[in-house]
N, C-alpha and C. Protein backbone atom coordinates (compact mmCIF):
# COMPACT_ATOMS: atom_id res chain seq x y z
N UNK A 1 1.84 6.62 10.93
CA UNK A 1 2.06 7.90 10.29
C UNK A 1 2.91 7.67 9.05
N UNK A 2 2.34 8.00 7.83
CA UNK A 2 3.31 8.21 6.32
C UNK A 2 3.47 9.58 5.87
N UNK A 3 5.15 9.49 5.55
CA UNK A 3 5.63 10.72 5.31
C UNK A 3 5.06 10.82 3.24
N UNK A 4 4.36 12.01 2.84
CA UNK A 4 3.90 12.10 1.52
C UNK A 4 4.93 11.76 0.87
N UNK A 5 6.20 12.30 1.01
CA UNK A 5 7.34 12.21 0.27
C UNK A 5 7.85 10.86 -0.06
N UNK A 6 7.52 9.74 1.06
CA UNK A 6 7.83 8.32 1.15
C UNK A 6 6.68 7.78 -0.56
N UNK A 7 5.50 8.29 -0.27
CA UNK A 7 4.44 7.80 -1.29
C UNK A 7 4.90 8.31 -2.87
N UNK A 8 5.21 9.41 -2.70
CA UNK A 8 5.61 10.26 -4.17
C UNK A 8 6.93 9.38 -4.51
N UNK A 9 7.79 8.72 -3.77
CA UNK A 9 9.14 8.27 -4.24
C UNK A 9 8.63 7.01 -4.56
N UNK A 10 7.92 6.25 -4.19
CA UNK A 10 7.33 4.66 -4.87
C UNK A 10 6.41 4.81 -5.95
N UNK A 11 5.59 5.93 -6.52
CA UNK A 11 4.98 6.53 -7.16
C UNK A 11 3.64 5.65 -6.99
N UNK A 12 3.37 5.73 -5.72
CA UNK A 12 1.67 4.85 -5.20
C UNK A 12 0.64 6.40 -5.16
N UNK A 13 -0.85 5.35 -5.09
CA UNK A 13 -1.52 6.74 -4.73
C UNK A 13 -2.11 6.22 -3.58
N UNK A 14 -3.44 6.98 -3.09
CA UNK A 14 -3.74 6.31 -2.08
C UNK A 14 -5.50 7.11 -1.97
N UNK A 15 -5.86 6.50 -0.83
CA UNK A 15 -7.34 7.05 -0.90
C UNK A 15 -7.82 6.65 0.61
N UNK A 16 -9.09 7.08 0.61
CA UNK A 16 -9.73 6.42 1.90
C UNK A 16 -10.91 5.69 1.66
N UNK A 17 -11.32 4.56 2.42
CA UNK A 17 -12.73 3.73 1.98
C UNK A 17 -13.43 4.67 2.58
N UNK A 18 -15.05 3.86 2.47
CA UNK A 18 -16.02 4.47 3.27
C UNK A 18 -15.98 4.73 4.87
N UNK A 19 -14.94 4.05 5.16
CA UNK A 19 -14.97 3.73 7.00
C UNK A 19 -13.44 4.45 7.23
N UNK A 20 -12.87 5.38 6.62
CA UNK A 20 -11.69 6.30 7.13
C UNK A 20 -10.61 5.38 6.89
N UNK A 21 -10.77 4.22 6.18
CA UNK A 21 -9.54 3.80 6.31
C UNK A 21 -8.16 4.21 4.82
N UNK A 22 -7.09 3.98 5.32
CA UNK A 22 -6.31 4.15 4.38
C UNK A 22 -6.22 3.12 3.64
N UNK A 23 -5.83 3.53 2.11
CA UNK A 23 -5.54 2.20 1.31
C UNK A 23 -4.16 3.15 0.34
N UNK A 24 -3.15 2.06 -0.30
CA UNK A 24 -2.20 2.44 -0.78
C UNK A 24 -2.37 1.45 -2.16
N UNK A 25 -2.15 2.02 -3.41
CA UNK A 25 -2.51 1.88 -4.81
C UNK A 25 -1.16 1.36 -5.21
N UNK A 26 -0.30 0.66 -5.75
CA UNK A 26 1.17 0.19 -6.47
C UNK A 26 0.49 0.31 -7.84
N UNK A 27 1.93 0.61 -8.21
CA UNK A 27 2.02 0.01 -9.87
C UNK A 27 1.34 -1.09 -10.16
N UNK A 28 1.86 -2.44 -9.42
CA UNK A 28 1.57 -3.63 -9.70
C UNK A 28 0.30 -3.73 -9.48
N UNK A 29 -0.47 -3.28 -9.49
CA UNK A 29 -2.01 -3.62 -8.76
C UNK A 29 -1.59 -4.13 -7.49
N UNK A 30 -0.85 -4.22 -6.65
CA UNK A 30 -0.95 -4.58 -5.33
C UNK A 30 -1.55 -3.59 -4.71
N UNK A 31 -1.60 -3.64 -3.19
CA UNK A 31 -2.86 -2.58 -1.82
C UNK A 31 -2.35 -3.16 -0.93
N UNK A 32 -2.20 -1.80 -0.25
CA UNK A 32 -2.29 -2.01 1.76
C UNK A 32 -3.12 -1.41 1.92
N UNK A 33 -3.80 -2.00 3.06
CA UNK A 33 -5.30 -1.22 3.59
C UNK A 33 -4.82 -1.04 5.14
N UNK A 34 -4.69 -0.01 5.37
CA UNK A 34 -4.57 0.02 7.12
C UNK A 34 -5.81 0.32 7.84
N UNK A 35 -6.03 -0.47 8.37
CA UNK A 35 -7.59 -1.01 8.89
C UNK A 35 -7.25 -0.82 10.93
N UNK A 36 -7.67 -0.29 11.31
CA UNK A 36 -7.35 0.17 12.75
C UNK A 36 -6.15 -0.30 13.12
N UNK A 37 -5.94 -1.07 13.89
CA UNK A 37 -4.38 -1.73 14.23
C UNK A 37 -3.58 -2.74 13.14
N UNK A 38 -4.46 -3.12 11.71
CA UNK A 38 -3.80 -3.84 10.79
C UNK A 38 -3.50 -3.66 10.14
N UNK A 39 -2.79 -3.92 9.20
CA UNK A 39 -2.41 -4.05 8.04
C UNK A 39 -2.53 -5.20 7.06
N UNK A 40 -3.27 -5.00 5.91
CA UNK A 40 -3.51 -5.74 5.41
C UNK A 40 -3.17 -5.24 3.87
N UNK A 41 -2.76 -6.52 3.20
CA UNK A 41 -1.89 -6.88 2.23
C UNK A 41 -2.47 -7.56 1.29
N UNK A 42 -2.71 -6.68 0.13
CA UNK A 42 -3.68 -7.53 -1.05
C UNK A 42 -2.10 -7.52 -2.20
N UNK A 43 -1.95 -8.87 -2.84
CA UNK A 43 -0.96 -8.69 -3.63
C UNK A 43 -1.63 -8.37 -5.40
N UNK A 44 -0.93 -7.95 -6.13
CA UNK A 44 -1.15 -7.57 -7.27
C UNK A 44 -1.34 -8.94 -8.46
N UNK A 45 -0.95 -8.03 -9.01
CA UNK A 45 -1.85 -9.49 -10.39
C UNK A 45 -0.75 -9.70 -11.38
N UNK A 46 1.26 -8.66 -11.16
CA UNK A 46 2.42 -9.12 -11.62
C UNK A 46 2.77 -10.92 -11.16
N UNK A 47 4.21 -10.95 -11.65
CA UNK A 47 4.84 -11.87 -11.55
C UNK A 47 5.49 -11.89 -10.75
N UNK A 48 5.75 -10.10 -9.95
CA UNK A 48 6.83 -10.21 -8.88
C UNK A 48 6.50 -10.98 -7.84
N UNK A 49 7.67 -11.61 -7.14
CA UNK A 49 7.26 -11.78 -5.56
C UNK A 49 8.41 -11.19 -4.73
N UNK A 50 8.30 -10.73 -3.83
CA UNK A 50 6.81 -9.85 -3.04
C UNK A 50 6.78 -8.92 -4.12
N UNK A 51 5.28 -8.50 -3.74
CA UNK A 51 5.04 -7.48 -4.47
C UNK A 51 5.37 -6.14 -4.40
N UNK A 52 5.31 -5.10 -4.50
CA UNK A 52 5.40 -3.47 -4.31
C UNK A 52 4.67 -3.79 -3.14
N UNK A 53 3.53 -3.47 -2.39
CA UNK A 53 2.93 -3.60 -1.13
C UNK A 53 3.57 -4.43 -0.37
N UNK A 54 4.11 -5.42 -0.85
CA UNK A 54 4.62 -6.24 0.55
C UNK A 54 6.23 -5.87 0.34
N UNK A 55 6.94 -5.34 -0.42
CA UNK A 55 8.01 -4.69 0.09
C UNK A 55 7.67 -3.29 1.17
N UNK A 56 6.67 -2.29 0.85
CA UNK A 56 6.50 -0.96 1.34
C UNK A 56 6.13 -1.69 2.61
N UNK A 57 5.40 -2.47 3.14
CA UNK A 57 5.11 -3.12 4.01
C UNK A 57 6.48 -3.64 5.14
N UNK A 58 7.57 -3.89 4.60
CA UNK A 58 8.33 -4.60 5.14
C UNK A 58 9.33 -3.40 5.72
N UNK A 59 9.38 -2.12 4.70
CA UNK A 59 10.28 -1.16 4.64
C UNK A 59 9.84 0.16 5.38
N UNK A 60 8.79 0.12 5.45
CA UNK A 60 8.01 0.91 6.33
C UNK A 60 7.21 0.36 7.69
């Protein structure tokens, strides 16, 4: 469960694929895809490490 307010304060967006799943958009071009029980972690195409997704990941 994500609180909207959590998404509006990192300023991500988010969407659903074809199959209901959630995906979360960063600045950095990074993505989380929550895929039934997973989470999965695409990193972005910055210099940071971790990225925006794998901090929201860690913090959530």
């Amino acid at each position: 469960m994500l609180c909207l307010g959590d998404l509006a304060e990192k300023h991500c967006s988010f969407s659903f694929d074809e199959n209901g799943c959630l995906r979360l958009f960063f600045s950095d071009h990074s993505v989380v895809l929550y895929k039934d029980d997973d989470v999965i972690v695409f990193a972005g195409d910055g210099d940071l490490s971790p990225s925006e997704a794998e901090r929201w990941v860690k913090t959530h």
